[in-house]
Protein backbone atom coordinates (compact mmCIF):
# COMPACT_ATOMS: atom_id res chain seq x y z
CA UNK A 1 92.90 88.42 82.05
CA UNK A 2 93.82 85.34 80.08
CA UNK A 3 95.15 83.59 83.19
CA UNK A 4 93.54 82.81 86.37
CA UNK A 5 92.75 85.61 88.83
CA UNK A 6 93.96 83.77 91.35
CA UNK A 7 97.65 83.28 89.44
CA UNK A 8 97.12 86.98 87.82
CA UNK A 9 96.69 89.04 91.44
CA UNK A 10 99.06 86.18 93.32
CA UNK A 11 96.60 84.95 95.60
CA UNK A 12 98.29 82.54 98.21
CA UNK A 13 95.87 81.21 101.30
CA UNK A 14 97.96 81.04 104.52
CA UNK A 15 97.32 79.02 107.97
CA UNK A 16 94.62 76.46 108.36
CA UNK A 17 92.15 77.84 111.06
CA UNK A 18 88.21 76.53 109.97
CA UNK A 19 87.11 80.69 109.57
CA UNK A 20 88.65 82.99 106.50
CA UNK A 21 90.86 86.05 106.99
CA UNK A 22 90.84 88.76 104.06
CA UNK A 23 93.77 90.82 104.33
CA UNK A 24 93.83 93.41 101.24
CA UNK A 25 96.16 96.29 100.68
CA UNK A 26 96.12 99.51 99.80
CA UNK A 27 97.16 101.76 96.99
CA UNK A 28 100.84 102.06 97.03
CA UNK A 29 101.58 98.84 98.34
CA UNK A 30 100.98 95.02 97.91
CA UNK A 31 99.89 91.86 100.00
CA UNK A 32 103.47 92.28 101.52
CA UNK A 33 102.33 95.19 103.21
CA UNK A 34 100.99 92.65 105.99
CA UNK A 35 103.70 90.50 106.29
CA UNK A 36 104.89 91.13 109.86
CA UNK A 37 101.07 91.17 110.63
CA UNK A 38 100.28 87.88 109.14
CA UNK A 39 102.00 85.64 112.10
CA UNK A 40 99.75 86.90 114.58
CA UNK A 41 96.62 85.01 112.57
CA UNK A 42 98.13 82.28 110.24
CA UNK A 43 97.53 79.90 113.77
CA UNK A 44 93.64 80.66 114.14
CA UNK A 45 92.72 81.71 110.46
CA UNK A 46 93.23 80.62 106.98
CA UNK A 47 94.24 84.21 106.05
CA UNK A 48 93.64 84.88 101.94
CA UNK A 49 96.36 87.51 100.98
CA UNK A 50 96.07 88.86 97.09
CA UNK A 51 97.36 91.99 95.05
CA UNK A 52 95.35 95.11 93.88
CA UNK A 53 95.70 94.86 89.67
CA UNK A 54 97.77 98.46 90.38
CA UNK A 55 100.25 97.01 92.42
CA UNK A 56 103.67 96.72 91.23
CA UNK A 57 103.94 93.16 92.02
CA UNK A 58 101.46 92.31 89.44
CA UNK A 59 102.00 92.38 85.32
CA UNK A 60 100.77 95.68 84.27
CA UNK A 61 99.17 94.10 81.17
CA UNK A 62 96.20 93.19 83.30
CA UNK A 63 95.55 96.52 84.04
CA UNK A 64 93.26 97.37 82.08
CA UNK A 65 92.15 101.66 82.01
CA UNK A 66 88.96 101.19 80.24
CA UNK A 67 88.22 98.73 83.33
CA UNK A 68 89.15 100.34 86.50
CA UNK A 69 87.87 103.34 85.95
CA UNK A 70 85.83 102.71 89.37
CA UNK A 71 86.52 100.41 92.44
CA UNK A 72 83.88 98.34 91.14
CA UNK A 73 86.18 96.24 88.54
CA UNK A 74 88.15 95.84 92.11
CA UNK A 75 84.86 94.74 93.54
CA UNK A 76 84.50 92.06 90.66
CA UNK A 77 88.40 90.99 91.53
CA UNK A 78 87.29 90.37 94.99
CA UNK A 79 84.51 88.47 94.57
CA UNK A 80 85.93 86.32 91.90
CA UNK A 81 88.98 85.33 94.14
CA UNK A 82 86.44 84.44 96.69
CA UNK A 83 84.53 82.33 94.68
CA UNK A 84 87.50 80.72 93.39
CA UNK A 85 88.40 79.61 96.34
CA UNK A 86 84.76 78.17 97.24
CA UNK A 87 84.60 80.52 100.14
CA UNK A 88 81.60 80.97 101.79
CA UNK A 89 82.19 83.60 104.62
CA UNK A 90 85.32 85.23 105.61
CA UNK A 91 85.95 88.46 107.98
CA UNK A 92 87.91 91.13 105.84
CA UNK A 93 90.47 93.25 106.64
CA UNK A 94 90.97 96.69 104.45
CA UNK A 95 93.36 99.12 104.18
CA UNK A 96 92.69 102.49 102.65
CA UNK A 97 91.33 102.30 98.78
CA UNK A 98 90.39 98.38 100.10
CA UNK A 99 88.34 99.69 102.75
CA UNK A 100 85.84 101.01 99.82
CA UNK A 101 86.16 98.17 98.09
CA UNK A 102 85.10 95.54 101.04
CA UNK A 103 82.23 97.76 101.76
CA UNK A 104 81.20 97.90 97.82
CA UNK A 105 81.52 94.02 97.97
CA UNK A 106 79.31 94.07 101.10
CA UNK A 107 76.72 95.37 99.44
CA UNK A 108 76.38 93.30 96.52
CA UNK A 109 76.78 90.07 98.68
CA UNK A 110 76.23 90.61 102.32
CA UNK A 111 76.67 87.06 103.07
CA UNK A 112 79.64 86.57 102.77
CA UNK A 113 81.41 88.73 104.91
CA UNK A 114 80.66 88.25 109.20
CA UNK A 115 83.04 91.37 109.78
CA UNK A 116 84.68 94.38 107.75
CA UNK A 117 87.13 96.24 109.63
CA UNK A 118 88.47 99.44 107.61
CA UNK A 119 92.24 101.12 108.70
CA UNK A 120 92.16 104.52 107.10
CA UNK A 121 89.46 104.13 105.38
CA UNK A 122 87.51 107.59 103.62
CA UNK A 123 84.61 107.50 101.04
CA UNK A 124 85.68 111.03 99.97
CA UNK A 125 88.94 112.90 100.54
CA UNK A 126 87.78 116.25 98.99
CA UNK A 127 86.15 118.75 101.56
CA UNK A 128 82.34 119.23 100.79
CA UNK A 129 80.45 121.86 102.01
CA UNK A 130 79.62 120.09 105.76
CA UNK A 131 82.08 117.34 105.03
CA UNK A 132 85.56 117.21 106.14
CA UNK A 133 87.67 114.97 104.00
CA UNK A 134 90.62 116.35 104.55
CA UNK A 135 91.86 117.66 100.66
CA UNK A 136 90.90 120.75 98.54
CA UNK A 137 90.45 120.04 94.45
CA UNK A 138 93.50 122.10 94.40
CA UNK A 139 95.77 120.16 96.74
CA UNK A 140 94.89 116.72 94.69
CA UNK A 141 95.65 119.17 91.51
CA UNK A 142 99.72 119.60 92.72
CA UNK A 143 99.52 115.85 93.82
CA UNK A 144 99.08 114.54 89.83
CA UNK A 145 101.40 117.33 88.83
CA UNK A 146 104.21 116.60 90.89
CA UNK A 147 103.62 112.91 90.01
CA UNK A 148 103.56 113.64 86.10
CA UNK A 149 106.49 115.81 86.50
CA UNK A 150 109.38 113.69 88.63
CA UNK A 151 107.48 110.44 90.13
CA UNK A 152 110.87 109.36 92.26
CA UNK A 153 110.68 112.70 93.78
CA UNK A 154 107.11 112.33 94.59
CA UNK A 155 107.52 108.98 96.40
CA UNK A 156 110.69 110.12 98.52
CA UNK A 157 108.38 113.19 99.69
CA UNK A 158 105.08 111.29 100.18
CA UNK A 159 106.08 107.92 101.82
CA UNK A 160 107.63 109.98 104.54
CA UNK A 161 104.11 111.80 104.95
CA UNK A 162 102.00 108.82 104.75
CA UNK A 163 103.78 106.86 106.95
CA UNK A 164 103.63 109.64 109.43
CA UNK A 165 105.78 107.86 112.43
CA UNK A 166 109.58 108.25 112.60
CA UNK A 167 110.29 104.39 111.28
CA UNK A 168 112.63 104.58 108.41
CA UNK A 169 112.52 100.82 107.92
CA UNK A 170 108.76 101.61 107.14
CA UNK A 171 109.84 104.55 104.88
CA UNK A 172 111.57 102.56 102.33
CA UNK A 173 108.91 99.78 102.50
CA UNK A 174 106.22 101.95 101.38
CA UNK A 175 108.92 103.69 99.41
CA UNK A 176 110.57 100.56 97.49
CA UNK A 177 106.46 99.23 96.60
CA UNK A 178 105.53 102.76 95.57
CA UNK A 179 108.60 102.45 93.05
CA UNK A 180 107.75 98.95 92.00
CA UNK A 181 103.91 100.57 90.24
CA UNK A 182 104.33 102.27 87.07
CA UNK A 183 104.17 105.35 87.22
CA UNK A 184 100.92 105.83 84.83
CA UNK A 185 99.24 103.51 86.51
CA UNK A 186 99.81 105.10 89.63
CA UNK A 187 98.71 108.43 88.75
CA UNK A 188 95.55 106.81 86.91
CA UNK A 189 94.76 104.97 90.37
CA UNK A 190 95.23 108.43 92.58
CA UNK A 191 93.13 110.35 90.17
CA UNK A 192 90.28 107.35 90.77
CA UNK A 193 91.05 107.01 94.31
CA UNK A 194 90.83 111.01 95.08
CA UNK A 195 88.01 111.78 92.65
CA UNK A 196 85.47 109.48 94.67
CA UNK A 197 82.69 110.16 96.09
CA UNK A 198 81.34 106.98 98.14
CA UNK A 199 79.30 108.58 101.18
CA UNK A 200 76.34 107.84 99.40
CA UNK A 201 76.50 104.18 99.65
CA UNK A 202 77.41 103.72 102.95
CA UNK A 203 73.79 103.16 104.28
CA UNK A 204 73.35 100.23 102.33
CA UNK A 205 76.16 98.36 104.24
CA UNK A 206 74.46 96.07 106.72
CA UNK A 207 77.61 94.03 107.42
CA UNK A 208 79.04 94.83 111.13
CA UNK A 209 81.87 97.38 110.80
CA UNK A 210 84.65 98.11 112.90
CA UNK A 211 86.74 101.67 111.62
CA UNK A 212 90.38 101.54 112.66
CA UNK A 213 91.60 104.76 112.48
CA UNK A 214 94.83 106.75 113.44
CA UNK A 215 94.20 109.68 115.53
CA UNK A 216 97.07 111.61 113.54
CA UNK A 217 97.27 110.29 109.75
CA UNK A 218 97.85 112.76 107.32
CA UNK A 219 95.67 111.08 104.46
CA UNK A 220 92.40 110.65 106.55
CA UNK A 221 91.25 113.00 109.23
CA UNK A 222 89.63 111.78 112.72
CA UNK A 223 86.58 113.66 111.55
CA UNK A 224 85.75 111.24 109.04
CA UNK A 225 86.15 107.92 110.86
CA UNK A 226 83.50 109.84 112.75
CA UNK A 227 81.64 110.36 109.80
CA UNK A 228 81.48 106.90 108.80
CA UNK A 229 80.55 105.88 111.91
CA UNK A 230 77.34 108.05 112.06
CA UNK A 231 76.22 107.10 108.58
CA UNK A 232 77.24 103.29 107.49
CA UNK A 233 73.91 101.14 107.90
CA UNK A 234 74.75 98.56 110.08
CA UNK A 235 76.34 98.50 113.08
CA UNK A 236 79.73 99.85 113.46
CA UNK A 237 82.54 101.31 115.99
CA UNK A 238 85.22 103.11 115.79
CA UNK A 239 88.47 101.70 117.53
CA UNK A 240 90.85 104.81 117.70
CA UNK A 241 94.75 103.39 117.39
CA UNK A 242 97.21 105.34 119.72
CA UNK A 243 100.04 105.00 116.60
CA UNK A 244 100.68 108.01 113.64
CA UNK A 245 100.43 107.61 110.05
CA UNK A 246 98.33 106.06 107.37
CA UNK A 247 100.31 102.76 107.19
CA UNK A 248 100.25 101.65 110.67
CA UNK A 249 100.73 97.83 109.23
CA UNK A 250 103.88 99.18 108.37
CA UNK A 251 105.07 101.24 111.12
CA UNK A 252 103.47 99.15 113.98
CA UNK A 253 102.53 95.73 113.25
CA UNK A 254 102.91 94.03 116.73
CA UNK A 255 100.70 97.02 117.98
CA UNK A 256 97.81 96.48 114.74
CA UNK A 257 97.93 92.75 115.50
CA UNK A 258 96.65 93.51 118.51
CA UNK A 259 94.48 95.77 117.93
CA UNK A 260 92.93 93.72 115.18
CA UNK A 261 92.31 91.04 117.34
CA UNK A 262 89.95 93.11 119.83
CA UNK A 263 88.32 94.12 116.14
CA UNK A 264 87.80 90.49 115.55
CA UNK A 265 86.39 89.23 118.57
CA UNK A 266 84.05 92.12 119.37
């Protein structure tokens, strides 16, 4: 990136409480993903909202395929925002594909995170012998093809799905960001997204974890919030949401607020 990172993935810094917020979205969307969850915090937390490089809201020209071929170049893009901006510690929120990426960033630096909590989080959506992720190769397979073939026909099928809850206002926001990626890029991130395989790491994350995890969300099955609960290093919990859907940001926000708050303080 010849610009900043901070100008490049639109970082803005919100509030002016004395401890860091990380909110960070996931694929599909962008920071604004968060926006009628951001009130609930901006009084108590100086909440750091950026873009993932995919997201539509961000010039495609910095997305670079030879680069983010892994979620660690979106490791890198974390921790270089967070230097940045001289931060020190900060509690991080992550939805989905940033879930991975806080606990990757955990890892390397352990210091400087006091709290991850993951909503929808999975370190692999293909079923694996013992291992219920939820997805057969197959099923990802008519996922890229449908994508290739008529992208606006694959969003106006899957945003319905992912969102899971009947909240049409929460339809065509997931709907109107999914439009806003290009479609290669999307495809390239969903192939990267589906085709990893991160159960392996999650013993070496020592930071205190809470999983926030829909009891019905089509992307991410109960079983592996359980999963991840059994197997991530430090200590961790799972707080089980009473909402549908993969979004719930999105379709509940009042509801997540609250819920993230208990995540917070506990």
């Amino acid at each position: 990136m010849g610009t900043s990172i901070l100008e490049a993935l639109n970082v803005r810094v919100e509030g002016s409480g004395n401890h860091y917020l990380v909110f960070s979205h996931g694929f599909g969307t962008d920071q604004s993903a968060w926006q009628r969850v951001l009130p609930y915090f901006t009084p108590r937390y100086s909440v750091i909202l950026y873009d993932l490089v995919c997201a539509g809201s961000v010039n495609p020209d910095y997305f670079d395929y030879r680069r983010y071929t892994t979620l660690d170049a979106y490791v890198d893009d974390l921790l270089n925002i967070l230097d940045s901006l001289h931060v020190t510690t900060c509690a991080y929120v992550g939805h989905s594909i940033s879930a991975m990426i806080g606990m990757l960033a955990s890892i390397r630096r352990p210091n400087l995170f006091s709290k991850l909590i993951l909503i929808g989080a999975s370190p692999r959506f293909l079923n694996d012998k013992d291992y219920h992720g939820g997805f057969e190769q197959g099923d990802f397979e008519q996922v890229f093809s449908a994508m290739k073939a008529n992208y606006e026909a694959w969003v106006n099928g899957f945003a319905p799905l992912a969102v899971g809850a009947d909240v049409p206002t929460a339809v065509r926001e997931f709907s109107r960001t999914l439009f806003n990626m290009r479609p290669d890029i999307s495809l390239f991130v969903s192939r990267t997204v589906f085709n990893s395989d991160l159960r392996g790491i999650l013993g070496l994350v020592k930071v205190p974890c809470v999983i926030m995890q829909a009891a019905r969300d089509c992307s991410v099955p109960a079983a592996v919030a359980t999963y991840m609960e059994e197997h991530l290093g430090g200590r961790s919990t799972v707080l089980w949401l009473d909402s549908e859907g993969h979004l719930p940001h999105l379709s509940a926000p009042s509801y997540l607020a609250n819920q993230l708050d208990i995540a917070l303080l506990s």
